[in-house]
PDB file of N, CA and C in Angstrom:
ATOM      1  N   UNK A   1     159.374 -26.116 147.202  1.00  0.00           N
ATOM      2  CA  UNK A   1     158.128 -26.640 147.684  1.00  0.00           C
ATOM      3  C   UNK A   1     158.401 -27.943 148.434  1.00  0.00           C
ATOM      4  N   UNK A   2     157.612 -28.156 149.705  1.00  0.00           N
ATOM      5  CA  UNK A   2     157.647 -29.792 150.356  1.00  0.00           C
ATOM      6  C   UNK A   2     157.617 -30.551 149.428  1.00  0.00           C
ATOM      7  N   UNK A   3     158.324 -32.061 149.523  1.00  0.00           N
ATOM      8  CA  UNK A   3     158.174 -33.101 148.780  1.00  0.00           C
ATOM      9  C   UNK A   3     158.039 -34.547 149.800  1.00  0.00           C
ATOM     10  N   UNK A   4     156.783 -34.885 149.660  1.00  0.00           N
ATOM     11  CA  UNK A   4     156.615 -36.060 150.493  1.00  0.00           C
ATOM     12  C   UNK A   4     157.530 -37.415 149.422  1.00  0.00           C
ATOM     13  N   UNK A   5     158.372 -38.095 150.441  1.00  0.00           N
ATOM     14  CA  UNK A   5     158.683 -39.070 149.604  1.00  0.00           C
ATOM     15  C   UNK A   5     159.365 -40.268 150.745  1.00  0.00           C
ATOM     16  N   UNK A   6     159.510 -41.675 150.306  1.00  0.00           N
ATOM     17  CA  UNK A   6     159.750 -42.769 150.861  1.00  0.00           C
ATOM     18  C   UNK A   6     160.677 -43.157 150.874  1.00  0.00           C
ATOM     19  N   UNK A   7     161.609 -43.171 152.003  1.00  0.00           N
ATOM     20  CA  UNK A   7     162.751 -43.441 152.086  1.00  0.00           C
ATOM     21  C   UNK A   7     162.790 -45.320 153.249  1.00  0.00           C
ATOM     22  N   UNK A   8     163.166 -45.901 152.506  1.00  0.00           N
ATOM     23  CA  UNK A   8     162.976 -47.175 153.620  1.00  0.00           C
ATOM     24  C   UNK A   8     161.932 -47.566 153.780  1.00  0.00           C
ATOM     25  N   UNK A   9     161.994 -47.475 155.424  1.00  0.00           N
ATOM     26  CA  UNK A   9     160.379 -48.093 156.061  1.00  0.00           C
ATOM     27  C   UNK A   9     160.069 -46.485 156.510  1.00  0.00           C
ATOM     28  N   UNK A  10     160.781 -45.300 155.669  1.00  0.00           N
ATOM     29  CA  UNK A  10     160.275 -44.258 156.544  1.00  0.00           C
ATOM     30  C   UNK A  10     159.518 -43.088 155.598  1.00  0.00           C
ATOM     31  N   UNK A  11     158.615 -42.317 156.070  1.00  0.00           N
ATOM     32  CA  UNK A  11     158.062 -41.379 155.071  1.00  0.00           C
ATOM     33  C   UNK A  11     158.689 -40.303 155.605  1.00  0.00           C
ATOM     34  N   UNK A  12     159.299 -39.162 154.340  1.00  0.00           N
ATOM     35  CA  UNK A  12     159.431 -37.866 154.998  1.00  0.00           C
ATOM     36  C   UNK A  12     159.857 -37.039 154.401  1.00  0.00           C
ATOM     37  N   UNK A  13     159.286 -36.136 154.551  1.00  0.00           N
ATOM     38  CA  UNK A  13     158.766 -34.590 154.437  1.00  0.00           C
ATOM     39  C   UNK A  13     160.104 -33.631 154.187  1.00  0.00           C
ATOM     40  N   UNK A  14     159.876 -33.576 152.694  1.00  0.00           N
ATOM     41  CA  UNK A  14     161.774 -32.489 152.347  1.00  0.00           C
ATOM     42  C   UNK A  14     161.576 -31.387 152.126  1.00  0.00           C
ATOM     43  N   UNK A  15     161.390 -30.425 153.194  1.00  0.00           N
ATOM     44  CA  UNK A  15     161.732 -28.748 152.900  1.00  0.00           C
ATOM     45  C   UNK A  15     162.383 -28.366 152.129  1.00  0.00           C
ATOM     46  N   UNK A  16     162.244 -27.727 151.536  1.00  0.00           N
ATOM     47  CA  UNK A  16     163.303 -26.651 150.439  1.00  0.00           C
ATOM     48  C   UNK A  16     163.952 -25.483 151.538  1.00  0.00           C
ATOM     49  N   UNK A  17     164.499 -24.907 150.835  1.00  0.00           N
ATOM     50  CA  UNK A  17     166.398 -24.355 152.053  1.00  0.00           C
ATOM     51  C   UNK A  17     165.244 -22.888 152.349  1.00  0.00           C
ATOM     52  N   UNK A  18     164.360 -22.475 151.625  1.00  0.00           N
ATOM     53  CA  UNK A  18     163.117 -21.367 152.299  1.00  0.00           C
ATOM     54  C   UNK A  18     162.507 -21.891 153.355  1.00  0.00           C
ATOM     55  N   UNK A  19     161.701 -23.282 153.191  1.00  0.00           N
ATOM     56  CA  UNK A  19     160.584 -23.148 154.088  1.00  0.00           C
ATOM     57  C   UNK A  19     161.278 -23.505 155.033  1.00  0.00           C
ATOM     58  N   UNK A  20     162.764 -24.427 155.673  1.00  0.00           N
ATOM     59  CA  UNK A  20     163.199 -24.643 156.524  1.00  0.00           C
ATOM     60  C   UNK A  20     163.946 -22.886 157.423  1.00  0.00           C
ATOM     61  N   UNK A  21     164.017 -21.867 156.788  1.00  0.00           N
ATOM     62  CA  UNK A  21     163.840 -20.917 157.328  1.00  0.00           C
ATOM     63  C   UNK A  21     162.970 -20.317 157.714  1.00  0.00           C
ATOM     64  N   UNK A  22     161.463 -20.400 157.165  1.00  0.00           N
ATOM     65  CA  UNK A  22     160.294 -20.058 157.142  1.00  0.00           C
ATOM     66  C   UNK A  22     160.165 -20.725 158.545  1.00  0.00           C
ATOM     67  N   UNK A  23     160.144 -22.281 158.539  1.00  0.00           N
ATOM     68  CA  UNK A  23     159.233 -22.717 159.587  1.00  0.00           C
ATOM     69  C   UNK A  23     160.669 -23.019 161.155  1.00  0.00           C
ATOM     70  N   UNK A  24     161.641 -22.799 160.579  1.00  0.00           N
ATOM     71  CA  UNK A  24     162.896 -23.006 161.841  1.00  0.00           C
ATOM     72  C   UNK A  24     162.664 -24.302 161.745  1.00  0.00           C
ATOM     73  N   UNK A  25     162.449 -25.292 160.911  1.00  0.00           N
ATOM     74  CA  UNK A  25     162.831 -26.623 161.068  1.00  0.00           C
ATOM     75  C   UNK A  25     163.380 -27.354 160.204  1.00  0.00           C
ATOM     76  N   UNK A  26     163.896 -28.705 160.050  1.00  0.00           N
ATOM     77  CA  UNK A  26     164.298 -29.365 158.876  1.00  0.00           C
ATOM     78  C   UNK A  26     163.553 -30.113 158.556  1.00  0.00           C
ATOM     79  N   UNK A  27     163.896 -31.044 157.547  1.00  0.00           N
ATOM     80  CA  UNK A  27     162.866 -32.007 157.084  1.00  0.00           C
ATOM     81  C   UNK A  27     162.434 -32.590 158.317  1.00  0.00           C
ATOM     82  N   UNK A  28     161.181 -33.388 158.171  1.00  0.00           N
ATOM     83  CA  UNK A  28     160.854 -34.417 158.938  1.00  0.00           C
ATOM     84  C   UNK A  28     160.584 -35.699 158.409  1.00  0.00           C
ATOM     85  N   UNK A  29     160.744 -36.673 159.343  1.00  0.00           N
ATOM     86  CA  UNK A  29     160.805 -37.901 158.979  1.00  0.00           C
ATOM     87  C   UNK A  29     159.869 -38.824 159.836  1.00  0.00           C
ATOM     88  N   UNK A  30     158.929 -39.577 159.621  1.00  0.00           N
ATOM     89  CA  UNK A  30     157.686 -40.671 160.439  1.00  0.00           C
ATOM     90  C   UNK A  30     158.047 -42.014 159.745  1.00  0.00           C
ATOM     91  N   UNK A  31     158.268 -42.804 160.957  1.00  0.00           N
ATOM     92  CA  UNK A  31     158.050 -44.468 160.597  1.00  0.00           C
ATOM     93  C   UNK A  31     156.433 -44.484 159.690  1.00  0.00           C
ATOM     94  N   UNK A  32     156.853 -45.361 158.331  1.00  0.00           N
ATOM     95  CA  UNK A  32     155.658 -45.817 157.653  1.00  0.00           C
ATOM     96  C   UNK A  32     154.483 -46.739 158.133  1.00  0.00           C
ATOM     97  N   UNK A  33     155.138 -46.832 159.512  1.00  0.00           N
ATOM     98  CA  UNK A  33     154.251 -48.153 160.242  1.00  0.00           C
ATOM     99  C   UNK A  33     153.760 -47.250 161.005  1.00  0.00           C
ATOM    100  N   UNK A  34     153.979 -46.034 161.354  1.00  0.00           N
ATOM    101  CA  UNK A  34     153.166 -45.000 162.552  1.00  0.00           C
ATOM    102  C   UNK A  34     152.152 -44.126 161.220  1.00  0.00           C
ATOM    103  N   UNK A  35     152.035 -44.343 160.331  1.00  0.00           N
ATOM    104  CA  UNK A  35     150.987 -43.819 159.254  1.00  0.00           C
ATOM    105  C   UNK A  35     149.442 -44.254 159.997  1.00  0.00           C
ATOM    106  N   UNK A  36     148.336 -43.764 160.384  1.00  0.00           N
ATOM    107  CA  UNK A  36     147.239 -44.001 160.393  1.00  0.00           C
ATOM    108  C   UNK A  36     146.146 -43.723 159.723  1.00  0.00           C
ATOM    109  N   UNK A  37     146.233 -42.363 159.246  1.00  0.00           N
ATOM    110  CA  UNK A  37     145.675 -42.286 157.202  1.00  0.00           C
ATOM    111  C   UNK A  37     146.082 -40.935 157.122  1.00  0.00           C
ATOM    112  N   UNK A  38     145.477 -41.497 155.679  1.00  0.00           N
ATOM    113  CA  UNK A  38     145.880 -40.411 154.933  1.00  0.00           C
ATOM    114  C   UNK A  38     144.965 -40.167 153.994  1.00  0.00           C
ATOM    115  N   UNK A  39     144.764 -38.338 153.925  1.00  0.00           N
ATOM    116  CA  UNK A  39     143.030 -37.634 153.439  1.00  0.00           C
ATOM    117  C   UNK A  39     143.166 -37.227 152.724  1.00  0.00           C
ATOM    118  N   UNK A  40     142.815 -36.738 151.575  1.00  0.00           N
ATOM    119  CA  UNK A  40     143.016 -35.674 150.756  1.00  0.00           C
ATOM    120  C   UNK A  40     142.177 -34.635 151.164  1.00  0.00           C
ATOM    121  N   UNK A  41     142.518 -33.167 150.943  1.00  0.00           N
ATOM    122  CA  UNK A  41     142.326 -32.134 151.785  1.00  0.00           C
ATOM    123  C   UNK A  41     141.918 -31.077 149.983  1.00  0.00           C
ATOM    124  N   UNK A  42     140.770 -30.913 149.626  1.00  0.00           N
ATOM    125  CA  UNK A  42     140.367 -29.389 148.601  1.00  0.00           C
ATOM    126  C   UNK A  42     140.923 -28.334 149.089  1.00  0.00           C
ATOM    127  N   UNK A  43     141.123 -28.221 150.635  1.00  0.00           N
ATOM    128  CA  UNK A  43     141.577 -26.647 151.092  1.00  0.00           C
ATOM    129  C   UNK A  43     142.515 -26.921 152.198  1.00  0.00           C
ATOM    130  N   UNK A  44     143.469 -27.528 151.854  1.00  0.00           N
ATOM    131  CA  UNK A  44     144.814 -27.661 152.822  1.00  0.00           C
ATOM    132  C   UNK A  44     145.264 -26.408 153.774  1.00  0.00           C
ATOM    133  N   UNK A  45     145.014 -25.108 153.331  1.00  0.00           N
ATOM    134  CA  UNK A  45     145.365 -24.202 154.222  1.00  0.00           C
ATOM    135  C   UNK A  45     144.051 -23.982 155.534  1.00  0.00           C
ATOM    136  N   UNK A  46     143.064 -24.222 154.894  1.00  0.00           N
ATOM    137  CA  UNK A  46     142.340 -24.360 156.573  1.00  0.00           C
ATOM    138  C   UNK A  46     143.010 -25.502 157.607  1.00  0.00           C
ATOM    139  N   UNK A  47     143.299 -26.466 157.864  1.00  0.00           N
ATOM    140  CA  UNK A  47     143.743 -26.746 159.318  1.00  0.00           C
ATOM    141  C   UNK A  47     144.622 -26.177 159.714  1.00  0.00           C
ATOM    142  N   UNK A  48     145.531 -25.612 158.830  1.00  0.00           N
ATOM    143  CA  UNK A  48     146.206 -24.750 159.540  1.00  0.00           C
ATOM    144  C   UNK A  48     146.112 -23.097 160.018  1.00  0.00           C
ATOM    145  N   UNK A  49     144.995 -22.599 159.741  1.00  0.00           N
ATOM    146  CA  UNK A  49     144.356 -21.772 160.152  1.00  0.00           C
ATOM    147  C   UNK A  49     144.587 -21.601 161.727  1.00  0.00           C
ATOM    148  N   UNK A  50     144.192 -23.030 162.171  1.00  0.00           N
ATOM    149  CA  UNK A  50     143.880 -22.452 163.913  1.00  0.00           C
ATOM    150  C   UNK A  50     144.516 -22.602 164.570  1.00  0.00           C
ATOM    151  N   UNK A  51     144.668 -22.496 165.913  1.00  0.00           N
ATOM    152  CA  UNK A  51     145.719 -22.757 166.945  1.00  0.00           C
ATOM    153  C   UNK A  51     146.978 -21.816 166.993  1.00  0.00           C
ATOM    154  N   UNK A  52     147.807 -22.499 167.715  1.00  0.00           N
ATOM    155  CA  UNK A  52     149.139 -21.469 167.640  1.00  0.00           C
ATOM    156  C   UNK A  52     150.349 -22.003 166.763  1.00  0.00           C
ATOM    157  N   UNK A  53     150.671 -20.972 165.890  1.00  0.00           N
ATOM    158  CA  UNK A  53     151.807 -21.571 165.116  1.00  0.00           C
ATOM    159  C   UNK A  53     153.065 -20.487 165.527  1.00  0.00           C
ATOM    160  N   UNK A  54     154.532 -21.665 164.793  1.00  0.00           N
ATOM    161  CA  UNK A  54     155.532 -21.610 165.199  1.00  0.00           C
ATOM    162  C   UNK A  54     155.741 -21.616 163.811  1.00  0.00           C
ATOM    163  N   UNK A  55     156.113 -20.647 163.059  1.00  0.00           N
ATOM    164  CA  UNK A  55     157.098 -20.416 161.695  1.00  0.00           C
ATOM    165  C   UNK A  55     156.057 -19.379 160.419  1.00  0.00           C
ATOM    166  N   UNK A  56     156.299 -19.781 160.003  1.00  0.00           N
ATOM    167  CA  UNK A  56     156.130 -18.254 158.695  1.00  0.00           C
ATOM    168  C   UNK A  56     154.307 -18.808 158.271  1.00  0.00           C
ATOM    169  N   UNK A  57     153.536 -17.798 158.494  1.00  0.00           N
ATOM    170  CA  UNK A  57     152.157 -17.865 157.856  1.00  0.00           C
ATOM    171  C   UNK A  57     151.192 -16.640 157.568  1.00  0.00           C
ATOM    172  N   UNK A  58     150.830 -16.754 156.191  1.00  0.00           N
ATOM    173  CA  UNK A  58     149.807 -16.118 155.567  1.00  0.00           C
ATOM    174  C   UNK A  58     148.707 -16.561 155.170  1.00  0.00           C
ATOM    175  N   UNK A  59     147.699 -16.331 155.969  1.00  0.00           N
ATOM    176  CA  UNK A  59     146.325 -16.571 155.762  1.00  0.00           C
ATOM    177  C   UNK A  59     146.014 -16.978 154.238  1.00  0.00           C
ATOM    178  N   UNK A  60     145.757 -18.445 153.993  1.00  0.00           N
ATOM    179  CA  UNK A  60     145.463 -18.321 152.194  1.00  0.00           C
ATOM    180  C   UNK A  60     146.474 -18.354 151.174  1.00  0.00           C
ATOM    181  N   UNK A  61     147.612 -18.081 151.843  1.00  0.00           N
ATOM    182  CA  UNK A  61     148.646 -18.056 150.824  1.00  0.00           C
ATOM    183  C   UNK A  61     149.885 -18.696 150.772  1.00  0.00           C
ATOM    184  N   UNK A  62     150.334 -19.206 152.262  1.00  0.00           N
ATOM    185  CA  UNK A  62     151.316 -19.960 152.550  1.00  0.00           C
ATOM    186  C   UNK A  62     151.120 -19.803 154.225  1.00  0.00           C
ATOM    187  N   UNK A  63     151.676 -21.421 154.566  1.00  0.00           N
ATOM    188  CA  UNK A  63     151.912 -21.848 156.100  1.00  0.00           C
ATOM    189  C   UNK A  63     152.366 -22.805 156.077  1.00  0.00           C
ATOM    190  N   UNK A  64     154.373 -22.760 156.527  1.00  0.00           N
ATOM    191  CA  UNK A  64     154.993 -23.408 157.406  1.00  0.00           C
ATOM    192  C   UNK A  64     155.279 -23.496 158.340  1.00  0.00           C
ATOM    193  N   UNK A  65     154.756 -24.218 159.172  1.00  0.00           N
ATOM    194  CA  UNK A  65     154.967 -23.709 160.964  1.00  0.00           C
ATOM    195  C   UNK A  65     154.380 -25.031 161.593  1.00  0.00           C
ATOM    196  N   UNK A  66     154.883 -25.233 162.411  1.00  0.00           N
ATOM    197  CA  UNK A  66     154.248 -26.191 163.079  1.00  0.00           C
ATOM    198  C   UNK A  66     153.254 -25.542 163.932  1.00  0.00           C
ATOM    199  N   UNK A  67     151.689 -26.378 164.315  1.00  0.00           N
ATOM    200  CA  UNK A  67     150.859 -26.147 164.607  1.00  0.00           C
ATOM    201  C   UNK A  67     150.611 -26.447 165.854  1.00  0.00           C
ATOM    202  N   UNK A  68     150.012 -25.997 166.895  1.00  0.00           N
ATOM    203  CA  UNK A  68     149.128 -26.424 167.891  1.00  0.00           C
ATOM    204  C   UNK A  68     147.871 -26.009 168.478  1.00  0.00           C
ATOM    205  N   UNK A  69     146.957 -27.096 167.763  1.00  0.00           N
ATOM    206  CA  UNK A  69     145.788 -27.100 167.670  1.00  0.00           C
ATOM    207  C   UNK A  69     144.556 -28.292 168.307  1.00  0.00           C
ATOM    208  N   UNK A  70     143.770 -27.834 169.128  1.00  0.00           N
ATOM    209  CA  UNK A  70     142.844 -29.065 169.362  1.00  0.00           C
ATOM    210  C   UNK A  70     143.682 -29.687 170.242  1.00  0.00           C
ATOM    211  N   UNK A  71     144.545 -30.050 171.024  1.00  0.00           N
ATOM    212  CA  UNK A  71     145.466 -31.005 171.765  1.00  0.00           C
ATOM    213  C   UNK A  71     146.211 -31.514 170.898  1.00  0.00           C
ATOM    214  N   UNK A  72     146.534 -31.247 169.607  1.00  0.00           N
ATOM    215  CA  UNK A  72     147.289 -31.987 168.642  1.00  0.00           C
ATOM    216  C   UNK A  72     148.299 -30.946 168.273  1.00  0.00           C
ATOM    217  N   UNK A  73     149.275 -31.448 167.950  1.00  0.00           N
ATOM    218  CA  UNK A  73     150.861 -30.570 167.415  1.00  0.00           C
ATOM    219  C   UNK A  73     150.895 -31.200 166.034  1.00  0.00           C
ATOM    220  N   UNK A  74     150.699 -30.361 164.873  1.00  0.00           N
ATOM    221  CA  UNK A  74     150.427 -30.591 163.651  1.00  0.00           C
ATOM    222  C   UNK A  74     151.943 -30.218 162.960  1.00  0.00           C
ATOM    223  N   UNK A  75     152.228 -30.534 161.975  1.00  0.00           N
ATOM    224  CA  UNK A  75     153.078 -29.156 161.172  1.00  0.00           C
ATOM    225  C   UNK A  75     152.134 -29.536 159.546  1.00  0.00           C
ATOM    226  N   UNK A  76     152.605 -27.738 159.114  1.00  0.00           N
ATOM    227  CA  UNK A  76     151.670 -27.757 157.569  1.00  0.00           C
ATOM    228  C   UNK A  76     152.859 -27.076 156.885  1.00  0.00           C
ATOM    229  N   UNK A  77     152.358 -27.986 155.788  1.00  0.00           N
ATOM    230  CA  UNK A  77     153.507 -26.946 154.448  1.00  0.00           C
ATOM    231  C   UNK A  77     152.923 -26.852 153.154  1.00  0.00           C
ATOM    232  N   UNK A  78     152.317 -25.630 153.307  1.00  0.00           N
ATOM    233  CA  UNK A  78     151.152 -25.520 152.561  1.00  0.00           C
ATOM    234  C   UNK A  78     151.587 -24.291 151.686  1.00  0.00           C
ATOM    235  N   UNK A  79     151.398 -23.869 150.189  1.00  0.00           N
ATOM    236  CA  UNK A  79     151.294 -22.861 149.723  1.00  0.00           C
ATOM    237  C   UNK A  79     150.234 -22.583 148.520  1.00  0.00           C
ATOM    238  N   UNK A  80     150.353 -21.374 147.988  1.00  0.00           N
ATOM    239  CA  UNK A  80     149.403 -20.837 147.559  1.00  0.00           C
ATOM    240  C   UNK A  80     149.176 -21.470 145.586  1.00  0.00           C
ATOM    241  N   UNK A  81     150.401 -22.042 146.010  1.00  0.00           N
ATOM    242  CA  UNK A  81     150.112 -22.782 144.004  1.00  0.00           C
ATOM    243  C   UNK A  81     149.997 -24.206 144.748  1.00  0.00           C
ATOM    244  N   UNK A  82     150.070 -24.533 145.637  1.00  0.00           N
ATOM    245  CA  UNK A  82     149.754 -26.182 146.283  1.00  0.00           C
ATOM    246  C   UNK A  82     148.253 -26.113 147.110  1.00  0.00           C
ATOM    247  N   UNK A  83     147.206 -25.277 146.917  1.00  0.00           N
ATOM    248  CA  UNK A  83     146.004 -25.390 147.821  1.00  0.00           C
ATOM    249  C   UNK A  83     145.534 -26.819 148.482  1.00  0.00           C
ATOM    250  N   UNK A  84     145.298 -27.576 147.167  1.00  0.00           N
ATOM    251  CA  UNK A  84     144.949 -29.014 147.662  1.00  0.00           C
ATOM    252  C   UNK A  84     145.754 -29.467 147.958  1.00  0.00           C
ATOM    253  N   UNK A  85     145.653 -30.797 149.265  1.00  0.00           N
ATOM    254  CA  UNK A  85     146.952 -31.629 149.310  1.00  0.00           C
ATOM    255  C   UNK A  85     146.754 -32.671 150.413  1.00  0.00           C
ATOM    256  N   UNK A  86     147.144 -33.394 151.833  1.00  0.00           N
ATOM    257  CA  UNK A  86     147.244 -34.268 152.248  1.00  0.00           C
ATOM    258  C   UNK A  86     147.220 -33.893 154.032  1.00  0.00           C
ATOM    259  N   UNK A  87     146.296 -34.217 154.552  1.00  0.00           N
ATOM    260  CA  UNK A  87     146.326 -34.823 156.461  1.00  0.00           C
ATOM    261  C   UNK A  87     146.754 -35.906 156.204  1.00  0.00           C
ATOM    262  N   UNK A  88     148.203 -36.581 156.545  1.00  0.00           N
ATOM    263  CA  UNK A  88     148.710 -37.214 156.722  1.00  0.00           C
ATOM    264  C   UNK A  88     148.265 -37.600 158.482  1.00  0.00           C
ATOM    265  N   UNK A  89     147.979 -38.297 159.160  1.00  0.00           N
ATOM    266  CA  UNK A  89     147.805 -38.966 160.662  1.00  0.00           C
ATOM    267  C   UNK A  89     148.967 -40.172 161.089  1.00  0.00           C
ATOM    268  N   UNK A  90     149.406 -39.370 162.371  1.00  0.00           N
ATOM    269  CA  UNK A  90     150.148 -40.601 162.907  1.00  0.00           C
ATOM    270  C   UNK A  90     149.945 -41.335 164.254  1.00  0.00           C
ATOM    271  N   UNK A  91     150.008 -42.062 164.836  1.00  0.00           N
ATOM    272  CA  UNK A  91     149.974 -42.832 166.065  1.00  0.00           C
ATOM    273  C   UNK A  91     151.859 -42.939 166.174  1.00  0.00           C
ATOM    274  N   UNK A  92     151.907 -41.967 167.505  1.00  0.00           N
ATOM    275  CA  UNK A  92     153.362 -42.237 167.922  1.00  0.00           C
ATOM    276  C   UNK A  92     154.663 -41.928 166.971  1.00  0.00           C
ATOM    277  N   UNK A  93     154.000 -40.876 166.362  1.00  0.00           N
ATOM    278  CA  UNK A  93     155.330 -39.746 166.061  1.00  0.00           C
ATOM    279  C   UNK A  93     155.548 -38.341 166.280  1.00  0.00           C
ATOM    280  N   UNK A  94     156.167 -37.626 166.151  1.00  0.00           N
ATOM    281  CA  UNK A  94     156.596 -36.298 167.215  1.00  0.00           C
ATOM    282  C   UNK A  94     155.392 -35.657 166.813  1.00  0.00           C
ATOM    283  N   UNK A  95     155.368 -35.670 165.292  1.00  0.00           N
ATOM    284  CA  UNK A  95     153.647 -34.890 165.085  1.00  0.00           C
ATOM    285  C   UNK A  95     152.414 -35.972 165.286  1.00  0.00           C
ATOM    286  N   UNK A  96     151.351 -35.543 165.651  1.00  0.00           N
ATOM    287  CA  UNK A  96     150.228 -36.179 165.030  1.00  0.00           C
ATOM    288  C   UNK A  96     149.474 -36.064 163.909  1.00  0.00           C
ATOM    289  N   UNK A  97     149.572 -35.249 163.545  1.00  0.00           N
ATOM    290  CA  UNK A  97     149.671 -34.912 161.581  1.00  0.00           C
ATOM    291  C   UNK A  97     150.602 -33.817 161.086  1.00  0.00           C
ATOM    292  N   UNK A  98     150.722 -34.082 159.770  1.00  0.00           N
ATOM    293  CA  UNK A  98     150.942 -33.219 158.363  1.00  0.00           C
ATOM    294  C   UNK A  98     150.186 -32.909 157.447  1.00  0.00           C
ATOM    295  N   UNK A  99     150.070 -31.830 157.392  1.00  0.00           N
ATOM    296  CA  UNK A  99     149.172 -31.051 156.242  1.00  0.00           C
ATOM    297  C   UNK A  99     150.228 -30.685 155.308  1.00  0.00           C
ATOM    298  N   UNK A 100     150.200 -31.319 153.982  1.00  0.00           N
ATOM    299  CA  UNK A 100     151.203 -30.720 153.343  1.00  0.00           C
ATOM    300  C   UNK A 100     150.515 -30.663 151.706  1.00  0.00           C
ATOM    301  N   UNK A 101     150.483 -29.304 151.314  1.00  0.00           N
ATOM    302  CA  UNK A 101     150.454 -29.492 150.110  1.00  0.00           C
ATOM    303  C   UNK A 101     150.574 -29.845 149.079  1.00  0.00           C
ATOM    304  N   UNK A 102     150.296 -30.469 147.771  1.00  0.00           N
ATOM    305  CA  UNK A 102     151.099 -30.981 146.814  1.00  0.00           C
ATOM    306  C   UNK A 102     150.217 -30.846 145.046  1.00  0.00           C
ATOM    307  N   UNK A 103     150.704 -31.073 144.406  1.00  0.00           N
ATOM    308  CA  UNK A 103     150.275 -30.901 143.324  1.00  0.00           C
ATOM    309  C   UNK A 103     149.323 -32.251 142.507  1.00  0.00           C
ATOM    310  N   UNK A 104     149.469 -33.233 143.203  1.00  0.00           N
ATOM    311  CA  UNK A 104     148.408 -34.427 142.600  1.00  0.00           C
ATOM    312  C   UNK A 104     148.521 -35.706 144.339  1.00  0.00           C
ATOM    313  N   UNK A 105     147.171 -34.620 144.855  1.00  0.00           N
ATOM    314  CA  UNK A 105     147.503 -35.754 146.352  1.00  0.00           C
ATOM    315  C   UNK A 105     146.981 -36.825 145.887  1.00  0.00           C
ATOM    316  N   UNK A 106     146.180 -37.305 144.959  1.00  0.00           N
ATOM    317  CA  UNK A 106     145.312 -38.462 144.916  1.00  0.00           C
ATOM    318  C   UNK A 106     146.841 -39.299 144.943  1.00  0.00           C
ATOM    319  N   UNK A 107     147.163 -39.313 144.231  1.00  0.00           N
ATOM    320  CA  UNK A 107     148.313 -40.299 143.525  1.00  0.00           C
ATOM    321  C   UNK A 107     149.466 -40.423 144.924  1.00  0.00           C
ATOM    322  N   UNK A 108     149.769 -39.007 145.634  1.00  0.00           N
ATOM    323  CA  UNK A 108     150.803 -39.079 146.493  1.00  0.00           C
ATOM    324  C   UNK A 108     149.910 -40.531 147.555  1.00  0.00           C
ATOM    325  N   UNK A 109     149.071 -39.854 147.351  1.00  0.00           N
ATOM    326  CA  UNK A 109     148.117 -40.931 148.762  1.00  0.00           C
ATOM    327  C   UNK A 109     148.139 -42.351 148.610  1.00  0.00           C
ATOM    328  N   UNK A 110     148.032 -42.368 147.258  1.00  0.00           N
ATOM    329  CA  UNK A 110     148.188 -43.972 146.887  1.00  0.00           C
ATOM    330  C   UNK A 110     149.387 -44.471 147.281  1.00  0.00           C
ATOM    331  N   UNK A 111     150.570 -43.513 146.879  1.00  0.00           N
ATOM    332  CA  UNK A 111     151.981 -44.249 146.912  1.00  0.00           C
ATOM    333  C   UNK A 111     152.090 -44.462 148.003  1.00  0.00           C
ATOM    334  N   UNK A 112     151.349 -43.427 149.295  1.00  0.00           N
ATOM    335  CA  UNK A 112     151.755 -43.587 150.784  1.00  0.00           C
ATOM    336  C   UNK A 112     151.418 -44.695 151.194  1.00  0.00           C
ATOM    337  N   UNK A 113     149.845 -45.132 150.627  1.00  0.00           N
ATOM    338  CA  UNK A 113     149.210 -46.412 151.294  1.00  0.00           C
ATOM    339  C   UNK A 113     149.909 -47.484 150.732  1.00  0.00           C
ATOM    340  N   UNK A 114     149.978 -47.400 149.418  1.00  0.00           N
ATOM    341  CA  UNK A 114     150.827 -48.812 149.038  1.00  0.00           C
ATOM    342  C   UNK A 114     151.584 -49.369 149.421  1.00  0.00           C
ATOM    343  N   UNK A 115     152.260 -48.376 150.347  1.00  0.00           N
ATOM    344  CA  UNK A 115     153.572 -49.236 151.064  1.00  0.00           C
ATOM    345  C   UNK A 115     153.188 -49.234 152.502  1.00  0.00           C
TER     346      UNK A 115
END
C-alpha cells in the first residue's frame, strides 16, 4: 500500500514494488514548501474517476495511475481497504495533486501540516 511520509524538507509518496508496476511509476517526491493543502477525502476513489489515466484502475476498487483531469495532472493511489484518504495540492510540482489513500488521514494531515 502507498505510504505518505517526510523525508527532509520533502514529502513523498512510497509505492510498494505492485503499484509501481500497476501505475509504471516510482515513488514520488514534492518539496514540503510546494504543499498548498491538504483535504481529507470520505471517497478518495472519486477524483480519480475522471479524466484520462495512465496505470492500473478499477472503478471502486483500486487506482494507480496518474491522472489527467480538469487541466490538472493528478496521480491517485487509492485502494479498496484504503477508501478514505488525502487531496494533497501543490503549487509548482510535477503533479498538482495526490489522491492517496490511507488508513487514518486525519492524523496523516496533521503530520503533513505540522511541518
Amino acid at each position: 500500500m502507498a505510504e505518505l511520509q517526510i523525508d527532509g524538507a520533502d514529502l513523498v509518496l512510497h509505492l510498494s514494488r505492485v503499484e509501481k508496476l500497476e501505475a509504471v511509476h516510482g515513488d514520488l517526491r514534492a518539496p514540503l514548501a510546494a504543499v498548498r493543502s491538504v483535504e481529507v477525502l470520505e471517497d478518495a476513489h472519486e477524483p480519480a474517476d475522471h479524466g484520462i489515466k495512465f496505470g492500473e484502475r478499477l472503478p471502486g476498487l483500486s487506482e494507480v495511475a496518474s491522472v489527467r483531469t480538469g487541466g490538472q495532472r493528478l496521480f491517485a493511489a487509492v485502494h479498496h481497504d484504503t477508501p478514505r484518504g488525502l487531496r494533497i495540492d501543490f503549487d509548482g510540482a510535477d503533479y498538482d495533486a495526490w489522491i492517496v489513500g490511507c488508513p487514518d488521514p486525519e492524523a496523516t494531515k496533521a503530520l503533513i501540516e505540522k511541518r
